[in-house]
Protein backbone atom coordinates (compact mmCIF):
# COMPACT_ATOMS: atom_id res chain seq x y z
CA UNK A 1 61.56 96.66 200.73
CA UNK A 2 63.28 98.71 197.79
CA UNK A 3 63.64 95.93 195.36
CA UNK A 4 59.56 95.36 196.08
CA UNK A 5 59.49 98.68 195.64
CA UNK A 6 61.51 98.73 192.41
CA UNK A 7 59.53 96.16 191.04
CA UNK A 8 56.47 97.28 191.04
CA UNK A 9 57.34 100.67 189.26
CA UNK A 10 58.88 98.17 186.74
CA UNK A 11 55.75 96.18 186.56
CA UNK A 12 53.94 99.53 186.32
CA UNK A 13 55.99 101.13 183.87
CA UNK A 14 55.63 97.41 181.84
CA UNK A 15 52.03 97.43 181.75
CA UNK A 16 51.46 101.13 180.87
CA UNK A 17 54.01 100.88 178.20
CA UNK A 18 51.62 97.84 176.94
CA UNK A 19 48.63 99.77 177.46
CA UNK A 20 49.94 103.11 175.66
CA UNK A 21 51.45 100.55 172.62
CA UNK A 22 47.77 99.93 172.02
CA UNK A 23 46.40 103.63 172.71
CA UNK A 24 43.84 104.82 169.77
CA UNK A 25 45.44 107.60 170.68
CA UNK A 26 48.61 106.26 168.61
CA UNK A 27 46.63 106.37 165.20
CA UNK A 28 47.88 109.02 163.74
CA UNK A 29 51.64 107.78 163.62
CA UNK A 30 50.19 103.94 162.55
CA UNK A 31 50.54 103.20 158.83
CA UNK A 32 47.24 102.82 158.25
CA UNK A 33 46.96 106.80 159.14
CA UNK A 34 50.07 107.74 157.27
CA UNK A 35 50.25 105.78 154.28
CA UNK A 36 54.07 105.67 155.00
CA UNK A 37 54.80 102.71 153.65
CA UNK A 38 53.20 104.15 149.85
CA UNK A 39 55.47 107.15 150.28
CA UNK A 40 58.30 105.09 151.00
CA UNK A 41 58.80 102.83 148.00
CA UNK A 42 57.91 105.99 145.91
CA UNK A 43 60.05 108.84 146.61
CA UNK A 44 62.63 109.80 144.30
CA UNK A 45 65.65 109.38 146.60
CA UNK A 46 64.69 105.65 147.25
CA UNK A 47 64.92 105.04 143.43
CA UNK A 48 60.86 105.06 143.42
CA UNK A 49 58.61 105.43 140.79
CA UNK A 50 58.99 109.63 141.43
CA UNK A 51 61.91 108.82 139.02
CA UNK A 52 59.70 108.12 136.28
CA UNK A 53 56.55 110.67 137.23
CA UNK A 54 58.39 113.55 138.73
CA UNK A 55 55.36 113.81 140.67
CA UNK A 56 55.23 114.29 144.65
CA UNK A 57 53.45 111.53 146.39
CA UNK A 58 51.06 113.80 148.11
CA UNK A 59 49.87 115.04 144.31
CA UNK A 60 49.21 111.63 143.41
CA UNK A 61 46.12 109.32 144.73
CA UNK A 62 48.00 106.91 146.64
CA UNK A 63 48.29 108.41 150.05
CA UNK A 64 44.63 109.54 149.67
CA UNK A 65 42.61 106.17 148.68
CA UNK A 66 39.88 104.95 150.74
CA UNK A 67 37.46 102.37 150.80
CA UNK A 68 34.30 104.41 149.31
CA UNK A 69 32.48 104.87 152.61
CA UNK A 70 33.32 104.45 156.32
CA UNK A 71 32.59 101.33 157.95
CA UNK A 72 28.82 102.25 158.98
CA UNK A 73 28.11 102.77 155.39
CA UNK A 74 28.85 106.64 155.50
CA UNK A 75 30.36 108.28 152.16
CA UNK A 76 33.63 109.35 151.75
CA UNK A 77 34.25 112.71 150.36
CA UNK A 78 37.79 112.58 148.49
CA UNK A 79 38.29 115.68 148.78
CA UNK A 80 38.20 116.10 152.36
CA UNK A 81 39.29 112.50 153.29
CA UNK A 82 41.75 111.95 155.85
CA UNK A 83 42.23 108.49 157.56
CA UNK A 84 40.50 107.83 160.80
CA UNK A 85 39.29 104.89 163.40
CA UNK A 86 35.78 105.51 161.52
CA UNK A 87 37.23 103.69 158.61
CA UNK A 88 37.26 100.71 160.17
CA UNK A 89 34.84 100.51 163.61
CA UNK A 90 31.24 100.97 163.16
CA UNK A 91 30.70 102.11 167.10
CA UNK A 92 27.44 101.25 167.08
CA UNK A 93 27.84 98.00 166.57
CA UNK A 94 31.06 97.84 169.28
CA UNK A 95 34.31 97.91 168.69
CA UNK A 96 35.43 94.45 166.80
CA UNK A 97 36.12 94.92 163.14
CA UNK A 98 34.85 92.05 160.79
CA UNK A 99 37.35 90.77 158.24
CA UNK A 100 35.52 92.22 155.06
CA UNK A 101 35.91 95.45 156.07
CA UNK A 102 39.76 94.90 156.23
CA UNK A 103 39.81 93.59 152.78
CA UNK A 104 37.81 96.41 151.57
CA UNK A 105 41.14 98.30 151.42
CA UNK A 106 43.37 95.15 151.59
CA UNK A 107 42.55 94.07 148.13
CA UNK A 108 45.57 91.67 147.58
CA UNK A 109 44.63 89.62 150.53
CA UNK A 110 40.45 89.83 149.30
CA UNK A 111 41.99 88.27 145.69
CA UNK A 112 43.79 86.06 147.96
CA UNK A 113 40.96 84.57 149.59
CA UNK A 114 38.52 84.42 146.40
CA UNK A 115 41.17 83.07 144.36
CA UNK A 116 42.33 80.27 146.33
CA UNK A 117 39.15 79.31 148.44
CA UNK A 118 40.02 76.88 151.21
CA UNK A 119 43.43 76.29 150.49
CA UNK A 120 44.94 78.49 153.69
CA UNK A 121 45.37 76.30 156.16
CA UNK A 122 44.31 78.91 158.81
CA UNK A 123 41.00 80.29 157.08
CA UNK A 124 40.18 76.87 156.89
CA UNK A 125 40.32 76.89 160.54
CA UNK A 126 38.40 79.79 160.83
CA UNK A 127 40.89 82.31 161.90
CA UNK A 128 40.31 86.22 161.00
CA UNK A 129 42.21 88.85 160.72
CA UNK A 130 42.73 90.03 163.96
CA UNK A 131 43.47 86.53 165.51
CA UNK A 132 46.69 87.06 163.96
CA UNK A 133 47.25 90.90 164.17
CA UNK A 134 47.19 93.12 167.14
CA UNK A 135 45.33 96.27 168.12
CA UNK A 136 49.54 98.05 168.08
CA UNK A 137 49.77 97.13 164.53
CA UNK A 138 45.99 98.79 163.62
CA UNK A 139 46.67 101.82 165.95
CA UNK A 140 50.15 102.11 166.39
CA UNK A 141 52.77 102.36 169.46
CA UNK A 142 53.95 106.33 168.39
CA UNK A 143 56.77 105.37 166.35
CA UNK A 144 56.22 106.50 162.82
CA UNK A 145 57.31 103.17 160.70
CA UNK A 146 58.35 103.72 156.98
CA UNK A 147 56.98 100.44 156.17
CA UNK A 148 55.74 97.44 157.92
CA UNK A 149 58.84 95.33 157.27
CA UNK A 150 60.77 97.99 159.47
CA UNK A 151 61.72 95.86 162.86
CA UNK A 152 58.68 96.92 165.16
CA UNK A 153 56.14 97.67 162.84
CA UNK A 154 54.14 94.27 163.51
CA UNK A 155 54.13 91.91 165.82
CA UNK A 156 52.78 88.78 163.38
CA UNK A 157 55.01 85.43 163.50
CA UNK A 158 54.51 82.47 162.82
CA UNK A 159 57.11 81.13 166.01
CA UNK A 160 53.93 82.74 168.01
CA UNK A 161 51.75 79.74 167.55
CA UNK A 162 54.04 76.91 165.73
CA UNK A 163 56.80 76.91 168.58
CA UNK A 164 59.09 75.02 168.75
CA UNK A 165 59.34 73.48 165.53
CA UNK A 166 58.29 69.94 164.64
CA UNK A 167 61.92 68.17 163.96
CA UNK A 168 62.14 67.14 160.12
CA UNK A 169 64.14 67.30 157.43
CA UNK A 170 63.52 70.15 156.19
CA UNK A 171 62.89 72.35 159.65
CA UNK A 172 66.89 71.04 160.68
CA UNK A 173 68.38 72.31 156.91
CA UNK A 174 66.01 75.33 156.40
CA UNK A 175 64.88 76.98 159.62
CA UNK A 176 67.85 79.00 160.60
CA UNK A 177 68.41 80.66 156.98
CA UNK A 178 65.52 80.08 154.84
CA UNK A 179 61.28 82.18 156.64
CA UNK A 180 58.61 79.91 156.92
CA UNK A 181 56.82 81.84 154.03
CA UNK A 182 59.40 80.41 151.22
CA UNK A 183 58.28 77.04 151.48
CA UNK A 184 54.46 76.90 153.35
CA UNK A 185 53.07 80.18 150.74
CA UNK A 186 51.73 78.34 147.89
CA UNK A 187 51.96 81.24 145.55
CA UNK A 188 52.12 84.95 146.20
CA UNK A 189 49.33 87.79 144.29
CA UNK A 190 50.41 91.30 143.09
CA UNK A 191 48.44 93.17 140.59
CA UNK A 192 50.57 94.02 137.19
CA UNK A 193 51.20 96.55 134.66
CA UNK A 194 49.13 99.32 136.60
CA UNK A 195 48.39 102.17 133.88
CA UNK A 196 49.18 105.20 135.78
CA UNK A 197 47.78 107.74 133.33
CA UNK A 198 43.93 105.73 134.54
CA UNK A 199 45.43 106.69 138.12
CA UNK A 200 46.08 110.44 137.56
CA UNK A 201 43.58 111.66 135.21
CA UNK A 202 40.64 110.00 136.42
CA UNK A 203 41.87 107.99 139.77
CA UNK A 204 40.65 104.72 138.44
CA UNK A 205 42.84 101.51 139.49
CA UNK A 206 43.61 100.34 136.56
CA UNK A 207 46.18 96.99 136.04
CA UNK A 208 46.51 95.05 133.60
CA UNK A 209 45.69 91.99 135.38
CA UNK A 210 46.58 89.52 138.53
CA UNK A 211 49.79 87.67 138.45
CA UNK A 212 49.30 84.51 140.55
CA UNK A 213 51.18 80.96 141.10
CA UNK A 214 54.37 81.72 141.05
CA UNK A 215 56.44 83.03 144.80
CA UNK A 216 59.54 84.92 144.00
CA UNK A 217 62.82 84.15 146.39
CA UNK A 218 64.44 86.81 148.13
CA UNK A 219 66.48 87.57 150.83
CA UNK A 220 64.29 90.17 153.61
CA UNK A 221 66.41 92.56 155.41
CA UNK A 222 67.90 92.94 158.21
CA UNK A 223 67.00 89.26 158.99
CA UNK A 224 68.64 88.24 155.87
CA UNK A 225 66.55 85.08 155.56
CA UNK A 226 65.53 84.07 152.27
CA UNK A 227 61.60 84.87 152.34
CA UNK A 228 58.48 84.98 149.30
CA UNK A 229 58.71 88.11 147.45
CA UNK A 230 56.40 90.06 144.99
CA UNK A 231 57.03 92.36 142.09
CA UNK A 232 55.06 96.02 142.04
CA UNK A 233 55.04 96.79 138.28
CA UNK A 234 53.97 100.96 136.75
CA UNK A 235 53.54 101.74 133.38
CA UNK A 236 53.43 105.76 132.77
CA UNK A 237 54.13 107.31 129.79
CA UNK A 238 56.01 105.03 128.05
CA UNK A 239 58.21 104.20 130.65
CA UNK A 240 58.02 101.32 132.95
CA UNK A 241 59.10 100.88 136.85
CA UNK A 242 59.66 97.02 138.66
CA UNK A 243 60.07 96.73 142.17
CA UNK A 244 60.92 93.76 144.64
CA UNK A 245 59.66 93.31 147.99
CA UNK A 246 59.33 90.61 150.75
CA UNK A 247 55.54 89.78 150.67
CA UNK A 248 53.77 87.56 153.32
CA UNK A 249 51.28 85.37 151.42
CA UNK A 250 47.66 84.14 153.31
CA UNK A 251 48.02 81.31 150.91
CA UNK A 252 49.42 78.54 153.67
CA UNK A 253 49.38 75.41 152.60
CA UNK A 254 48.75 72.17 154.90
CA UNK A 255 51.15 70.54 156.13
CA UNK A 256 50.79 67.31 153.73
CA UNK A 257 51.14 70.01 150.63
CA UNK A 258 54.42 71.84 151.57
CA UNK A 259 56.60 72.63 148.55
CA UNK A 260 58.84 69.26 147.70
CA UNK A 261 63.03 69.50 147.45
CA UNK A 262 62.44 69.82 143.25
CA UNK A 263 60.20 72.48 143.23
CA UNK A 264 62.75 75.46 144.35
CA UNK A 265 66.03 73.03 143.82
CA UNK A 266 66.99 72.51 139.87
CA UNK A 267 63.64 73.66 138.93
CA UNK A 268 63.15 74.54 135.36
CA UNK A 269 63.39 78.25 136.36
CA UNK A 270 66.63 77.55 138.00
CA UNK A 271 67.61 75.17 134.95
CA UNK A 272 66.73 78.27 132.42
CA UNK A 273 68.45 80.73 134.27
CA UNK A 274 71.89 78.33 134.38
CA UNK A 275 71.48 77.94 130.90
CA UNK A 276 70.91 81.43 129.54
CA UNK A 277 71.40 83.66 132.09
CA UNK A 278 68.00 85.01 132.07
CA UNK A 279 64.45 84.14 133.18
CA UNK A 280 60.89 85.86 131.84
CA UNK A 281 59.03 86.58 134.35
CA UNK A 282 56.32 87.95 132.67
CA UNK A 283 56.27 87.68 128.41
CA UNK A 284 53.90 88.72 126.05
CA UNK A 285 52.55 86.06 123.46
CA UNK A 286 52.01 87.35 120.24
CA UNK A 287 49.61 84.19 119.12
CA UNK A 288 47.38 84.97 122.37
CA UNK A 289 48.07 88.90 122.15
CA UNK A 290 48.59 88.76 126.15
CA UNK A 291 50.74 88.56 128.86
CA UNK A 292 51.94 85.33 130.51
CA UNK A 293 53.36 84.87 133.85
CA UNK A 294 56.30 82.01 134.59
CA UNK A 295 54.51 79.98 137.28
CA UNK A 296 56.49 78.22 140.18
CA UNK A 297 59.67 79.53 141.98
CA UNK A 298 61.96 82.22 140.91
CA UNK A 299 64.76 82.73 142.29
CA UNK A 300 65.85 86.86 142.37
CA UNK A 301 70.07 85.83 141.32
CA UNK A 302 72.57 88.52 142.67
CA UNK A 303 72.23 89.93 139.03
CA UNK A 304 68.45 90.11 138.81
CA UNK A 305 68.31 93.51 137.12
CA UNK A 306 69.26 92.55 134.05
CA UNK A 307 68.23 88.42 134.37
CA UNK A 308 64.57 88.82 134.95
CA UNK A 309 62.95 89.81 132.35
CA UNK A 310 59.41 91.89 132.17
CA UNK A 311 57.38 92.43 129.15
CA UNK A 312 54.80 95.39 129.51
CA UNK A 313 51.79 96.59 127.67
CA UNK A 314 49.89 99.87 127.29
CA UNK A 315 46.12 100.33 127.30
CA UNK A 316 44.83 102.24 124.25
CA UNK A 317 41.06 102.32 125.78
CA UNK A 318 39.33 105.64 127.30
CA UNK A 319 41.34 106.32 130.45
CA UNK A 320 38.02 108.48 132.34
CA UNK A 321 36.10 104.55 132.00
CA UNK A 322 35.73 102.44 135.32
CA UNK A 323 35.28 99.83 132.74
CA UNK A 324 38.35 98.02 131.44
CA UNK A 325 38.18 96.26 127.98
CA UNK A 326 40.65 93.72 127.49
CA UNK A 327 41.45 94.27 123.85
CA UNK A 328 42.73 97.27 124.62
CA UNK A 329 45.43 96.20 125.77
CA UNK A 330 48.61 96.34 123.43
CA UNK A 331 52.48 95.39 123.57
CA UNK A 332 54.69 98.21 124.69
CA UNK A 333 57.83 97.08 125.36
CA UNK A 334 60.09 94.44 126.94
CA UNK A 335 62.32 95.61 129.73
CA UNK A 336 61.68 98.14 132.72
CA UNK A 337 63.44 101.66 132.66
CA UNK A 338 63.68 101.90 136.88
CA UNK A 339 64.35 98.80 138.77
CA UNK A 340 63.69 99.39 142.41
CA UNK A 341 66.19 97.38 145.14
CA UNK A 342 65.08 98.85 148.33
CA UNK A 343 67.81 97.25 150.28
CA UNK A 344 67.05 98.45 153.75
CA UNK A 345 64.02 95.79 153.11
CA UNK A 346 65.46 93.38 150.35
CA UNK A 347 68.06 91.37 148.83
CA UNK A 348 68.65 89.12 146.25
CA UNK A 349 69.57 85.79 147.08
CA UNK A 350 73.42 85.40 147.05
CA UNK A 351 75.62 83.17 144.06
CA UNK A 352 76.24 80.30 147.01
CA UNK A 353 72.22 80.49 147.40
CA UNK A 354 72.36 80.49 143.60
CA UNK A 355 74.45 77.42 144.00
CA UNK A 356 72.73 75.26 146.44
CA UNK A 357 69.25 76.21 144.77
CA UNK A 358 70.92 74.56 141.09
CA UNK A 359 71.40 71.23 142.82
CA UNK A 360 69.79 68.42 142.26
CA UNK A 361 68.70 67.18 145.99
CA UNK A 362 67.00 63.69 147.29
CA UNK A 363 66.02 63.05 151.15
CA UNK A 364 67.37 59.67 152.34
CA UNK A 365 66.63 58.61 155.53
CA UNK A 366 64.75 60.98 156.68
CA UNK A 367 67.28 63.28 157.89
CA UNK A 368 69.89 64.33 155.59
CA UNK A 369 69.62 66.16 152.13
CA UNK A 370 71.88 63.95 149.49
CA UNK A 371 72.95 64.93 146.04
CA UNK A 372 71.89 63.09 143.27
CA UNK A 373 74.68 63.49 141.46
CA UNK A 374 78.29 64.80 141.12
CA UNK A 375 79.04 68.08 141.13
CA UNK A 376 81.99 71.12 141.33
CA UNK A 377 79.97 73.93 142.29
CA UNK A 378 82.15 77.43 141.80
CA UNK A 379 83.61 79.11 144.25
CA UNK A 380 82.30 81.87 146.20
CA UNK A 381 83.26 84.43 146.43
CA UNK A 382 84.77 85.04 143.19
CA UNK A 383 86.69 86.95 142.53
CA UNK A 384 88.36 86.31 146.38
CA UNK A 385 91.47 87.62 148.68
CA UNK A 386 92.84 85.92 149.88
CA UNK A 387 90.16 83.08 151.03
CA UNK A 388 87.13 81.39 149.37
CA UNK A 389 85.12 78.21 149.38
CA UNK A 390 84.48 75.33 147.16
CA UNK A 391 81.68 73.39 147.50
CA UNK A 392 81.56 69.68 146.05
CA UNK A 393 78.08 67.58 146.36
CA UNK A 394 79.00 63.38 146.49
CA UNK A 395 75.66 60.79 145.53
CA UNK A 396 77.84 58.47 147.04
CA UNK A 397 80.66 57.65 149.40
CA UNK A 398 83.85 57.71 147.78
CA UNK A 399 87.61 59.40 147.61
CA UNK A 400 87.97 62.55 147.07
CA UNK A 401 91.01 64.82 145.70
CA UNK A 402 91.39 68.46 144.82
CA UNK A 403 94.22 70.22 143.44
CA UNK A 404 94.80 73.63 142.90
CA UNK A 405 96.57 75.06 139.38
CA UNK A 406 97.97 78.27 137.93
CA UNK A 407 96.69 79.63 134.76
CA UNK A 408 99.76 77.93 133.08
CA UNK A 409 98.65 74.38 134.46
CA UNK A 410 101.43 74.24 137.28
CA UNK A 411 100.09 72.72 140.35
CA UNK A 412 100.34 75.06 143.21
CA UNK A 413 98.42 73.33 146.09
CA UNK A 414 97.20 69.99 146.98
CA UNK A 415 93.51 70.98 149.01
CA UNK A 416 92.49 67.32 149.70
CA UNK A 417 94.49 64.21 148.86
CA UNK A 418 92.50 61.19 148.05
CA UNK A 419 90.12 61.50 151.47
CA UNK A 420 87.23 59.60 151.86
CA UNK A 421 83.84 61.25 151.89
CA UNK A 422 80.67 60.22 152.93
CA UNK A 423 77.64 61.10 150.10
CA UNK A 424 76.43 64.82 150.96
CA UNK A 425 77.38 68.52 150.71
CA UNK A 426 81.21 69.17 151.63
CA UNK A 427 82.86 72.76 151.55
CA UNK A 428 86.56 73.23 151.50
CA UNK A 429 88.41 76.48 152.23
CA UNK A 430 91.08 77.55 150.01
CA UNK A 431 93.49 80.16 151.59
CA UNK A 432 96.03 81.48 149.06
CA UNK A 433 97.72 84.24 150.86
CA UNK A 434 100.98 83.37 149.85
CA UNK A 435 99.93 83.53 146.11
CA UNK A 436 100.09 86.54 143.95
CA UNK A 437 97.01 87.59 142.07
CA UNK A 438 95.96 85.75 138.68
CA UNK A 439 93.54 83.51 137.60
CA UNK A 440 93.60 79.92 139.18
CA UNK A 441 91.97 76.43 138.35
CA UNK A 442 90.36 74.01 140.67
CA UNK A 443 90.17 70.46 139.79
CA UNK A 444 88.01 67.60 141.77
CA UNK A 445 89.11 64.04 140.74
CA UNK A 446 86.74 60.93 141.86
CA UNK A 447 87.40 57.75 140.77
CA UNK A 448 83.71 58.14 139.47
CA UNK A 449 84.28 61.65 138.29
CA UNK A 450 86.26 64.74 137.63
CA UNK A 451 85.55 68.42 136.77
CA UNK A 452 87.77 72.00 136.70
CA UNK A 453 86.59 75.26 137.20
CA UNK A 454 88.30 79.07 137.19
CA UNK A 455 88.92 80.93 139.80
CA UNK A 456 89.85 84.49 140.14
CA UNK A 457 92.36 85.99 143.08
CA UNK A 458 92.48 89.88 143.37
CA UNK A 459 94.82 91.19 145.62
């Protein structure tokens, strides 16, 4: 009789905690009421863009833009305007809320859907919306989120609807370290260059232009799965401002369309960053006199503050016009003076991911990823104490030795001895506790092949 009795105060408590999680009456701690998530990846003690302006959020437009008029066609006074559920539900009409009211503040997603008409897989299919979100996220559950990647914040997964996982290739490598969004998004969307001056003086929007066919790699936090990512880019007074951020494209591709092995392994962005140490993200063209965008992949590399590269432009037009002429628009500089790392939300992908993404890869047989050609890949980590890895990558079976050396060439360990290796990714560990600190060389000898690389033990 207790444990009956037990269970249904469970059950009760279960369903009113449900019930309250979608309460209107949790709106004014949801982000669309707060505008947290603005304030977050501005404030000064986040590195934000408060750096550059030395201006509070709550003096700026941000937390205070609307969509013009409420949804039953009612104008907004800015002045008085304060987020509300009339924003969004026209009453008299009931209670569901039609997607082009959504994208009358959710801009990125409206370019989204113009830009690339019929390509997302689930528009196609004629979801909206809400057949993906939930009344929590629109209202909120009380918690007051800093952002919607905080753990919580939404409730949106793919694993909701596509579980469990068709088996294939690249579900078995993939699924456990690399989000669904890194390889189904077919490109991600972010406005560029915005010209804050057009923001303060006369609260026009005004960027330079859409960046588009190109998806960023990151790492999201706390998951720590690589996932798309997006840049935020601010131009104010001379001074510019780059942020990343995991972003969740609606640009799914079918199934028959999904991003191929070369396009994020050995890609020419990979290739160029190998080769120089740098990639341009964005570059002015002095023929054109305009900004270009790299298309494709990018990997973010552990050093991406100073190996992506921005160019930026400032407008020389009347700031007070809603109107935006193009040949306005002049170089300003190359190189942002704030680059924002928010890394309670984002990383950049680690030198192993570095590693694996500057292979050349093949499928054969439908289940295993295989080199397509010999490699030493360098350790990680590096420098190391007193244990690291070394990765070699075989196109083939064959034998296999590696011998460690000190920095005067004497041979101080034997790591594999002529052991035969079927063609694939193999990772060694190399524990060198009983040697003192130095620098150390690796050498892989094939009877196809051999290569040496430098290691560095600090103790």
């Amino acid at each position: 009789m207790r444990l009956r009795a037990l269970f249904i105060v469970l059950l009760s408590l279960f369903v009113y905690s449900l019930v309250y999680s979608q309460d209107p009456g949790n709106f004014p701690t949801s982000l669309h009421a707060t505008r947290e998530g603005k304030r977050t990846w501005y404030k000064k003690e986040n590195v934000g863009f408060e750096n550059i302006t030395n201006i509070p959020v709550e003096n700026v437009n941000c937390l205070k833009c609307h969509p013009g008029t409420k949804a039953d066609g009612t104008a907004i006074d800015p002045a008085t305007y304060n987020p509300d559920c009339y924003d969004c539900h026209n009453f008299s009409t009931g209670t569901q809320v039609p997607d082009d009211i959504c994208l009358k503040c959710h801009s990125r997603q409206k370019n989204e859907k113009t830009l690339y008409p019929g390509v997302d897989v689930h528009f196609a299919k004629g979801f909206k919306c809400m057949t993906c979100h939930t009344k929590k996220e629109m209202h909120g559950d009380g918690t007051r989120y800093n952002s919607w990647l905080d753990p919580g914040a939404t409730e949106v997964k793919c694993e909701k609807c596509h579980s469990p996982l068709a088996s294939n290739t690249a579900h078995n490598i993939h699924s456990a370290k690399v989000h669904c969004t890194a390889c189904h998004a077919k490109t991600v969307i972010t406005c560029y260059n915005c010209h804050f001056e057009s923001e303060l003086q006369a609260k026009i929007k005004r960027p330079y232009g859409v960046l588009r066919d190109f998806v960023l790699l990151v790492r999201r936090m706390p998951d720590d799965k690589v996932y798309s990512g997006t840049i935020m880019t601010i131009k104010y007074q001379n001074q510019t401002f780059v942020t990343i951020a995991p972003y969740r494209s609606h640009i799914i591709m079918p199934k028959d369309s999904t991003r191929k092995c070369s396009e994020c392994h050995n890609n020419a962005n990979v290739q160029t960053y190998n080769q120089t140490g740098q990639i341009y993200v964005v570059k002015w063209d002095t023929t054109q006199k305009k900004l270009i965008n790299t298309k494709g992949v990018i990997p973010v590399p552990p050093n991406w503050k100073t190996a992506l590269k921005f160019d930026f432009v400032d407008y020389t037009g009347r700031v007070d016009s809603a109107t935006t002429d193009p040949t306005k628009w002049v170089f300003l500089k190359s190189g942002a003076d704030l680059m924002q790392e928010l890394s309670t939300y984002v990383a950049p992908l680690t030198s192993e991911q570095m590693a694996k993404l500057s292979m050349q890869v093949s499928v054969k047989d439908g289940n295993s990823l295989i080199p397509t050609e010999f490699n030493l890949m360098q350790n990680y980590p590096n420098p190391f104490n007193p244990t690291t890895t070394i990765e070699f990558h075989l196109p083939k079976a064959t034998n296999v030795t590696i011998k460690v050396y000190n920095s005067i060439g004497v041979e101080v360990k034997t790591l594999v001895n002529d052991k035969r290796y079927e063609a694939g990714i193999h990772r060694i560990t190399f524990d060198a506790e009983n040697l003192p600190s130095g620098v150390y060389i690796y050498k892989m000898i094939t009877p196809e092949f051999s290569a040496s690389k430098k290691m560095v033990l600090l103790k």
